[in-house]
PDB file of N, CA and C in Angstrom:
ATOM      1  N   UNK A   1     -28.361  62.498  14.872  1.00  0.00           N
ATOM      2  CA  UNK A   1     -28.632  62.082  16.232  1.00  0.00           C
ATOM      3  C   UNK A   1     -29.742  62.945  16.805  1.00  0.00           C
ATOM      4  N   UNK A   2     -30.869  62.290  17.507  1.00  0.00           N
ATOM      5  CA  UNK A   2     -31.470  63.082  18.149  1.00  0.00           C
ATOM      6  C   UNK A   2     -31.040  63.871  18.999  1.00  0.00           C
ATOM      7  N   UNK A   3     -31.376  65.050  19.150  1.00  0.00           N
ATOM      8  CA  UNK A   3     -31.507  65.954  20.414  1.00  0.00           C
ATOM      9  C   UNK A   3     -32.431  66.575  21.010  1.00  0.00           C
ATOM     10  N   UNK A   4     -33.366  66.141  22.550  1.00  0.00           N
ATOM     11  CA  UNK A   4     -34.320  67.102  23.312  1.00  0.00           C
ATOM     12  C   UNK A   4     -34.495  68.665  22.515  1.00  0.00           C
ATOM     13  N   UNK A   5     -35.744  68.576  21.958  1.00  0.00           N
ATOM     14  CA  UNK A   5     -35.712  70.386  21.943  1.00  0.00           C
ATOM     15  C   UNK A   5     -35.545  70.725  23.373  1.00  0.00           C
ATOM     16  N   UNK A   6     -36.566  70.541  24.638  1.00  0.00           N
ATOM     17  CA  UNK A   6     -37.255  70.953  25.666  1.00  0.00           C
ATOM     18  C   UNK A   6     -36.199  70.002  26.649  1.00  0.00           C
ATOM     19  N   UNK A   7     -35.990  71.116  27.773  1.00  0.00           N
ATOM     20  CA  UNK A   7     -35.255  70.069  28.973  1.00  0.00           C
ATOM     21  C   UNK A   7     -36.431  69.408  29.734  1.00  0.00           C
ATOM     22  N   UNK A   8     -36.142  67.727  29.775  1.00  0.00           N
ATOM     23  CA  UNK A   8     -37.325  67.620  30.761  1.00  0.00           C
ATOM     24  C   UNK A   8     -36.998  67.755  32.728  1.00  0.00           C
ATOM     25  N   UNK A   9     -38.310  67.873  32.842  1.00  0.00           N
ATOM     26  CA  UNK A   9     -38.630  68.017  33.962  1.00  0.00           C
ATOM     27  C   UNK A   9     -37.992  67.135  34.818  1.00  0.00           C
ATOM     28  N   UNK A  10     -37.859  68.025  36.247  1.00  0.00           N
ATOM     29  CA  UNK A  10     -37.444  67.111  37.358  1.00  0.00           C
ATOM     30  C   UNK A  10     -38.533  65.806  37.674  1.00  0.00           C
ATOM     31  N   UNK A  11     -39.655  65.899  37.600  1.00  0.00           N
ATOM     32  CA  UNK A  11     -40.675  65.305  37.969  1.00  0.00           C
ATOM     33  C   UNK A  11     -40.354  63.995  36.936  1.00  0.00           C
ATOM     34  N   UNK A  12     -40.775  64.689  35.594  1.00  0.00           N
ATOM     35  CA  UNK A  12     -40.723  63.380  34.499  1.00  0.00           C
ATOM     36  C   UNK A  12     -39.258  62.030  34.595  1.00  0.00           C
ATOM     37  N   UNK A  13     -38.157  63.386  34.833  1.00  0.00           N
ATOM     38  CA  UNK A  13     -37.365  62.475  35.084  1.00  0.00           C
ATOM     39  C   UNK A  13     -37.215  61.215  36.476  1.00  0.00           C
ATOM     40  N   UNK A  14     -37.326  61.845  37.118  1.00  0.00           N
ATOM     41  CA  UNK A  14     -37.897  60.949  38.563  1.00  0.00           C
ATOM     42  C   UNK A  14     -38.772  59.830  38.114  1.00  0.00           C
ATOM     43  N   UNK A  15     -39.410  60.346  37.259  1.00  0.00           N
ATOM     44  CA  UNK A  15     -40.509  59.108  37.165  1.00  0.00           C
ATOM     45  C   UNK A  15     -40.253  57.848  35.999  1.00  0.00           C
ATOM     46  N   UNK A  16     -39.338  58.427  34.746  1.00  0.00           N
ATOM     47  CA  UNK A  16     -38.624  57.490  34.210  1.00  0.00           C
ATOM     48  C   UNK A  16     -37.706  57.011  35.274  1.00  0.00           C
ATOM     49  N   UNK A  17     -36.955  57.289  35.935  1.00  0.00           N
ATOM     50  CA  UNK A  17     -35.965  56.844  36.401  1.00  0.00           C
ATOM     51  C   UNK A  17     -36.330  55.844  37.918  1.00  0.00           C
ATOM     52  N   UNK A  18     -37.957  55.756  38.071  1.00  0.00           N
ATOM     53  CA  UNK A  18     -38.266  55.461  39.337  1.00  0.00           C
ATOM     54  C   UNK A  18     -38.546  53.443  38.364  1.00  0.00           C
ATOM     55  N   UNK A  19     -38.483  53.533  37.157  1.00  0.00           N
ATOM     56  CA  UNK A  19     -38.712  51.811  36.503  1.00  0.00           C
ATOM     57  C   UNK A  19     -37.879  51.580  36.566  1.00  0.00           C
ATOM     58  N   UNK A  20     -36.846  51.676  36.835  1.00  0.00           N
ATOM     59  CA  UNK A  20     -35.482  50.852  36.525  1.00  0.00           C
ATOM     60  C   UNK A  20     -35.321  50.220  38.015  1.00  0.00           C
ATOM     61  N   UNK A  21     -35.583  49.771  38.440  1.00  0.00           N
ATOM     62  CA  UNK A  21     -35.494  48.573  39.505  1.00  0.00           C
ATOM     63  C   UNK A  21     -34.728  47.099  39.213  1.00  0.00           C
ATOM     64  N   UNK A  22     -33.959  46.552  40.819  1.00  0.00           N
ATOM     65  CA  UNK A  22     -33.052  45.224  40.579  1.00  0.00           C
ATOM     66  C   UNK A  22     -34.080  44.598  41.155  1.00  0.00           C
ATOM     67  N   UNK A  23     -33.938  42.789  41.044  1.00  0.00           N
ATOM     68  CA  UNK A  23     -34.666  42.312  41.253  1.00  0.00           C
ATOM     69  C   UNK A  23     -33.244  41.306  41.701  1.00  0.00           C
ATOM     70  N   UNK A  24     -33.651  40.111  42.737  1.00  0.00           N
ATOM     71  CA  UNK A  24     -33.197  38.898  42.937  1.00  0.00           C
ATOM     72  C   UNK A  24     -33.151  38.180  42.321  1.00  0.00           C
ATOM     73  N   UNK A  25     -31.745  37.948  41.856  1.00  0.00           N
ATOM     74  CA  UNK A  25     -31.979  36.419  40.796  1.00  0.00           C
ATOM     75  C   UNK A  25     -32.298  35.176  41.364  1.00  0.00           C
ATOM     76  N   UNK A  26     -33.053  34.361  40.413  1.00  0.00           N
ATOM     77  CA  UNK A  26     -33.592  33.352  40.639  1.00  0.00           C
ATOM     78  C   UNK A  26     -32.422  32.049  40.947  1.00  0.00           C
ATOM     79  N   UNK A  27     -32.753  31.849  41.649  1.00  0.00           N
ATOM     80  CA  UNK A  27     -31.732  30.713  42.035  1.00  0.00           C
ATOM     81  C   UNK A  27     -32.009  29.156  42.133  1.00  0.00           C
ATOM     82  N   UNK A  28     -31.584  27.879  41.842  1.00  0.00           N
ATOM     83  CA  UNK A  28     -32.284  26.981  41.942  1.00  0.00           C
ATOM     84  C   UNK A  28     -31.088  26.119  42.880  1.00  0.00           C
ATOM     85  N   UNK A  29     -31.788  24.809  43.191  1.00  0.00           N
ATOM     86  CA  UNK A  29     -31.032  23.603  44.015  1.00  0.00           C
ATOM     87  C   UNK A  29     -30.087  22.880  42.874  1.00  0.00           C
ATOM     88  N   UNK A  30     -29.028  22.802  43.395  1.00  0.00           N
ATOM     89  CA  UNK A  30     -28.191  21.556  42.618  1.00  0.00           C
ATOM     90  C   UNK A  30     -28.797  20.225  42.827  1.00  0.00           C
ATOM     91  N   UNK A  31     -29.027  19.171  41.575  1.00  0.00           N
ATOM     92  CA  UNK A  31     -29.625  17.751  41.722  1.00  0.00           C
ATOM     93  C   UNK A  31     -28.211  17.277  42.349  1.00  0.00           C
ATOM     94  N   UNK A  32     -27.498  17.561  42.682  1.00  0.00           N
ATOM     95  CA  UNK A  32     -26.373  16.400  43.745  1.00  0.00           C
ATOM     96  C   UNK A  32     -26.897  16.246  44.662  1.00  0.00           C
ATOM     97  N   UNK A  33     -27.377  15.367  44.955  1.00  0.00           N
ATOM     98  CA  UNK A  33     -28.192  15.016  46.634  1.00  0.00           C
ATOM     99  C   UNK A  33     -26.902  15.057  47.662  1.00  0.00           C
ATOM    100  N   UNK A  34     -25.765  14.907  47.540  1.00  0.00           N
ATOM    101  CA  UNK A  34     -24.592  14.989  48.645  1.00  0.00           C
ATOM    102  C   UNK A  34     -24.540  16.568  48.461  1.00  0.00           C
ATOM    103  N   UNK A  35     -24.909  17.472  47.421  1.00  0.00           N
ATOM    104  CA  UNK A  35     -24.726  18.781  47.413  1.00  0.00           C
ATOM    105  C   UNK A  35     -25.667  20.043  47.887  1.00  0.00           C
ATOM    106  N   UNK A  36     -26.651  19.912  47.354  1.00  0.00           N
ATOM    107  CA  UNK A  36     -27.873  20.073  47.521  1.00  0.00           C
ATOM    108  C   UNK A  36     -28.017  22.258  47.681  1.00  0.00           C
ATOM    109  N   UNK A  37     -26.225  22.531  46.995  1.00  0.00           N
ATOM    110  CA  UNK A  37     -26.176  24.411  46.887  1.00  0.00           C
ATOM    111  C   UNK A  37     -27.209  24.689  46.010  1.00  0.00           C
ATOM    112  N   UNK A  38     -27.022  26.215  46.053  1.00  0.00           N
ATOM    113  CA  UNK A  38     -27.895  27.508  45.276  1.00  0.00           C
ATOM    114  C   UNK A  38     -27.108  27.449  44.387  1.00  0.00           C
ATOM    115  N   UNK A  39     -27.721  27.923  43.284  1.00  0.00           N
ATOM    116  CA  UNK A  39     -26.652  28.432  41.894  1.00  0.00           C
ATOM    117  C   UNK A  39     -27.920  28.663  41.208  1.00  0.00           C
ATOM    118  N   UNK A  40     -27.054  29.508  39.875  1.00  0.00           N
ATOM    119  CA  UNK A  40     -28.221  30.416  38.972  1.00  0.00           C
ATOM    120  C   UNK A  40     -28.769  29.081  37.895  1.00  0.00           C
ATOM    121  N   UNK A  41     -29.648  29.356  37.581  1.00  0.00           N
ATOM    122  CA  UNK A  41     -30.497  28.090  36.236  1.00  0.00           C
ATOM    123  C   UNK A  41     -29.734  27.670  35.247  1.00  0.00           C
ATOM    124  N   UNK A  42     -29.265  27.161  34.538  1.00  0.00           N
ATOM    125  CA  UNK A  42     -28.690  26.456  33.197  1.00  0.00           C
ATOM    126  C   UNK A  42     -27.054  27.028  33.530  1.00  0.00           C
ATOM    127  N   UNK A  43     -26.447  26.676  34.720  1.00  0.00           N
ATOM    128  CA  UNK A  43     -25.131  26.453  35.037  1.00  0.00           C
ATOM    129  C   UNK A  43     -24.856  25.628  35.712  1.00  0.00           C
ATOM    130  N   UNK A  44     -23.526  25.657  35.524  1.00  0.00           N
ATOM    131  CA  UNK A  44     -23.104  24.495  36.382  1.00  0.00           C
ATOM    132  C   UNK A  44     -22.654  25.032  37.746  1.00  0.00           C
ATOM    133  N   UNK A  45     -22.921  24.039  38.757  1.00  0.00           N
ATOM    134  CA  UNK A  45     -23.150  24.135  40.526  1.00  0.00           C
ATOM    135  C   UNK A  45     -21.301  24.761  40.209  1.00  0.00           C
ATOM    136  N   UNK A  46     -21.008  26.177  41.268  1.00  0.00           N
ATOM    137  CA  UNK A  46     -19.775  26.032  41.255  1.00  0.00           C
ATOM    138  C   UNK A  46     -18.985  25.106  42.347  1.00  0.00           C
ATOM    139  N   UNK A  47     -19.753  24.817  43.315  1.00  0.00           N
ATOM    140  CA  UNK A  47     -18.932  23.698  44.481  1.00  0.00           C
ATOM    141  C   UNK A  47     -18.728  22.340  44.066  1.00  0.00           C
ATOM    142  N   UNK A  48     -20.232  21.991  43.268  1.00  0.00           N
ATOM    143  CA  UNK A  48     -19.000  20.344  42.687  1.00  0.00           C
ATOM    144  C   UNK A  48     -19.442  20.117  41.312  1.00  0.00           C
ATOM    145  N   UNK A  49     -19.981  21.493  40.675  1.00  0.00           N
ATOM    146  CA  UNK A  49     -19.482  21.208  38.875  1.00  0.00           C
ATOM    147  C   UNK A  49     -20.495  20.266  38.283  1.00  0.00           C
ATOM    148  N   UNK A  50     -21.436  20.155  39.277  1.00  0.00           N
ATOM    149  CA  UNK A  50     -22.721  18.902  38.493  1.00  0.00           C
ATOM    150  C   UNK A  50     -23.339  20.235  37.348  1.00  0.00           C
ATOM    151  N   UNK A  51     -23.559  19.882  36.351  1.00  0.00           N
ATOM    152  CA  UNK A  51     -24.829  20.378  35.546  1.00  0.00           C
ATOM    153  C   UNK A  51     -26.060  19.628  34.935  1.00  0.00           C
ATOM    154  N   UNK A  52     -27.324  20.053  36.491  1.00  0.00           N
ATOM    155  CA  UNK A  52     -28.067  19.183  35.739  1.00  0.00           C
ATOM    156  C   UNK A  52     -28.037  17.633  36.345  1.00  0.00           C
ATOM    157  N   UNK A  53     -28.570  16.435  35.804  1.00  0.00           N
ATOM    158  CA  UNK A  53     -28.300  15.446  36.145  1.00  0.00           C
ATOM    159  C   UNK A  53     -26.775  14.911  35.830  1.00  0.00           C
ATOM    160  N   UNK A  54     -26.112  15.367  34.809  1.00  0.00           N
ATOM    161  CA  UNK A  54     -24.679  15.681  34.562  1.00  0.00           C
ATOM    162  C   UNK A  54     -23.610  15.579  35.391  1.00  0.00           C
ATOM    163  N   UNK A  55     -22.771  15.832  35.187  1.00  0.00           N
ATOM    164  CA  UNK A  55     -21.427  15.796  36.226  1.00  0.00           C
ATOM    165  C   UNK A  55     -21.042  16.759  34.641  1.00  0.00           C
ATOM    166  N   UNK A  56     -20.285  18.185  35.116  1.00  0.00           N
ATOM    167  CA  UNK A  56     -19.910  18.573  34.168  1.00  0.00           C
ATOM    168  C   UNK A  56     -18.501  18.686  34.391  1.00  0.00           C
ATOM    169  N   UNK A  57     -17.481  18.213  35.165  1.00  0.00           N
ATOM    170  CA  UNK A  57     -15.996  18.352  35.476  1.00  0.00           C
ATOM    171  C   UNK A  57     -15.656  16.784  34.638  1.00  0.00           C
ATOM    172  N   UNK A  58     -14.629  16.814  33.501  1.00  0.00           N
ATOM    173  CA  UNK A  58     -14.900  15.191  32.573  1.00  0.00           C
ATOM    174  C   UNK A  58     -13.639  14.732  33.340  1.00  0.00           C
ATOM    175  N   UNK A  59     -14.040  13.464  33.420  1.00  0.00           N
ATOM    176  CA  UNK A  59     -13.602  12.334  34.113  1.00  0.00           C
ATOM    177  C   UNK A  59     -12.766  11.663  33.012  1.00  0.00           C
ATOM    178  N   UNK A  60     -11.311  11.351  33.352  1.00  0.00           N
ATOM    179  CA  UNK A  60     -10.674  10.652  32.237  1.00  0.00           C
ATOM    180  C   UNK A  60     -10.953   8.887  32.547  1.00  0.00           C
ATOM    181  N   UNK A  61     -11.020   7.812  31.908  1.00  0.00           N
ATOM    182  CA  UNK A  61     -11.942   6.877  32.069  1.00  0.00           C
ATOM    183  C   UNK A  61     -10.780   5.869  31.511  1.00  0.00           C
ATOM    184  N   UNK A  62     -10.302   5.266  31.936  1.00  0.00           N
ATOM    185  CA  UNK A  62      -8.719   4.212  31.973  1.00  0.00           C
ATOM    186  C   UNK A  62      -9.327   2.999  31.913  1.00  0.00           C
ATOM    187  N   UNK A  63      -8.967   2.198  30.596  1.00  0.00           N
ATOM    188  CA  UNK A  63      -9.079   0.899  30.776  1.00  0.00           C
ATOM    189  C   UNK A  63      -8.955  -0.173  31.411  1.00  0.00           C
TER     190      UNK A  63
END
């Protein structure tokens, strides 16, 4: 396993530690036009379960 010979610096460290930044996730519109929530990209809407042009909650379908 590696180990630091040298302790680094307060400075250096500050400055690695100053990239690590959050960012806002990207959020998109649900295609339910009666729905029309936020939710994250390639999921399904959690208020009415559309994914996509989809309906992803399955519908049992009775003869």
């Amino acid at each position: 396993m590696a180990v630091p010979k040298r302790r680094m610096s307060r400075s250096n460290t500050r400055a690695r530690r100053a990239q690590w930044k959050t960012s806002a996730p990207t959020l998109v519109t649900c295609a339910n036009a009666a729905c029309r929530a936020k939710h994250l990209p390639h999921t399904a809407c959690p208020s009415c379960g559309q994914y996509g042009p989809r309906s992803a909650r399955r519908q049992v379908v009775e003869p």
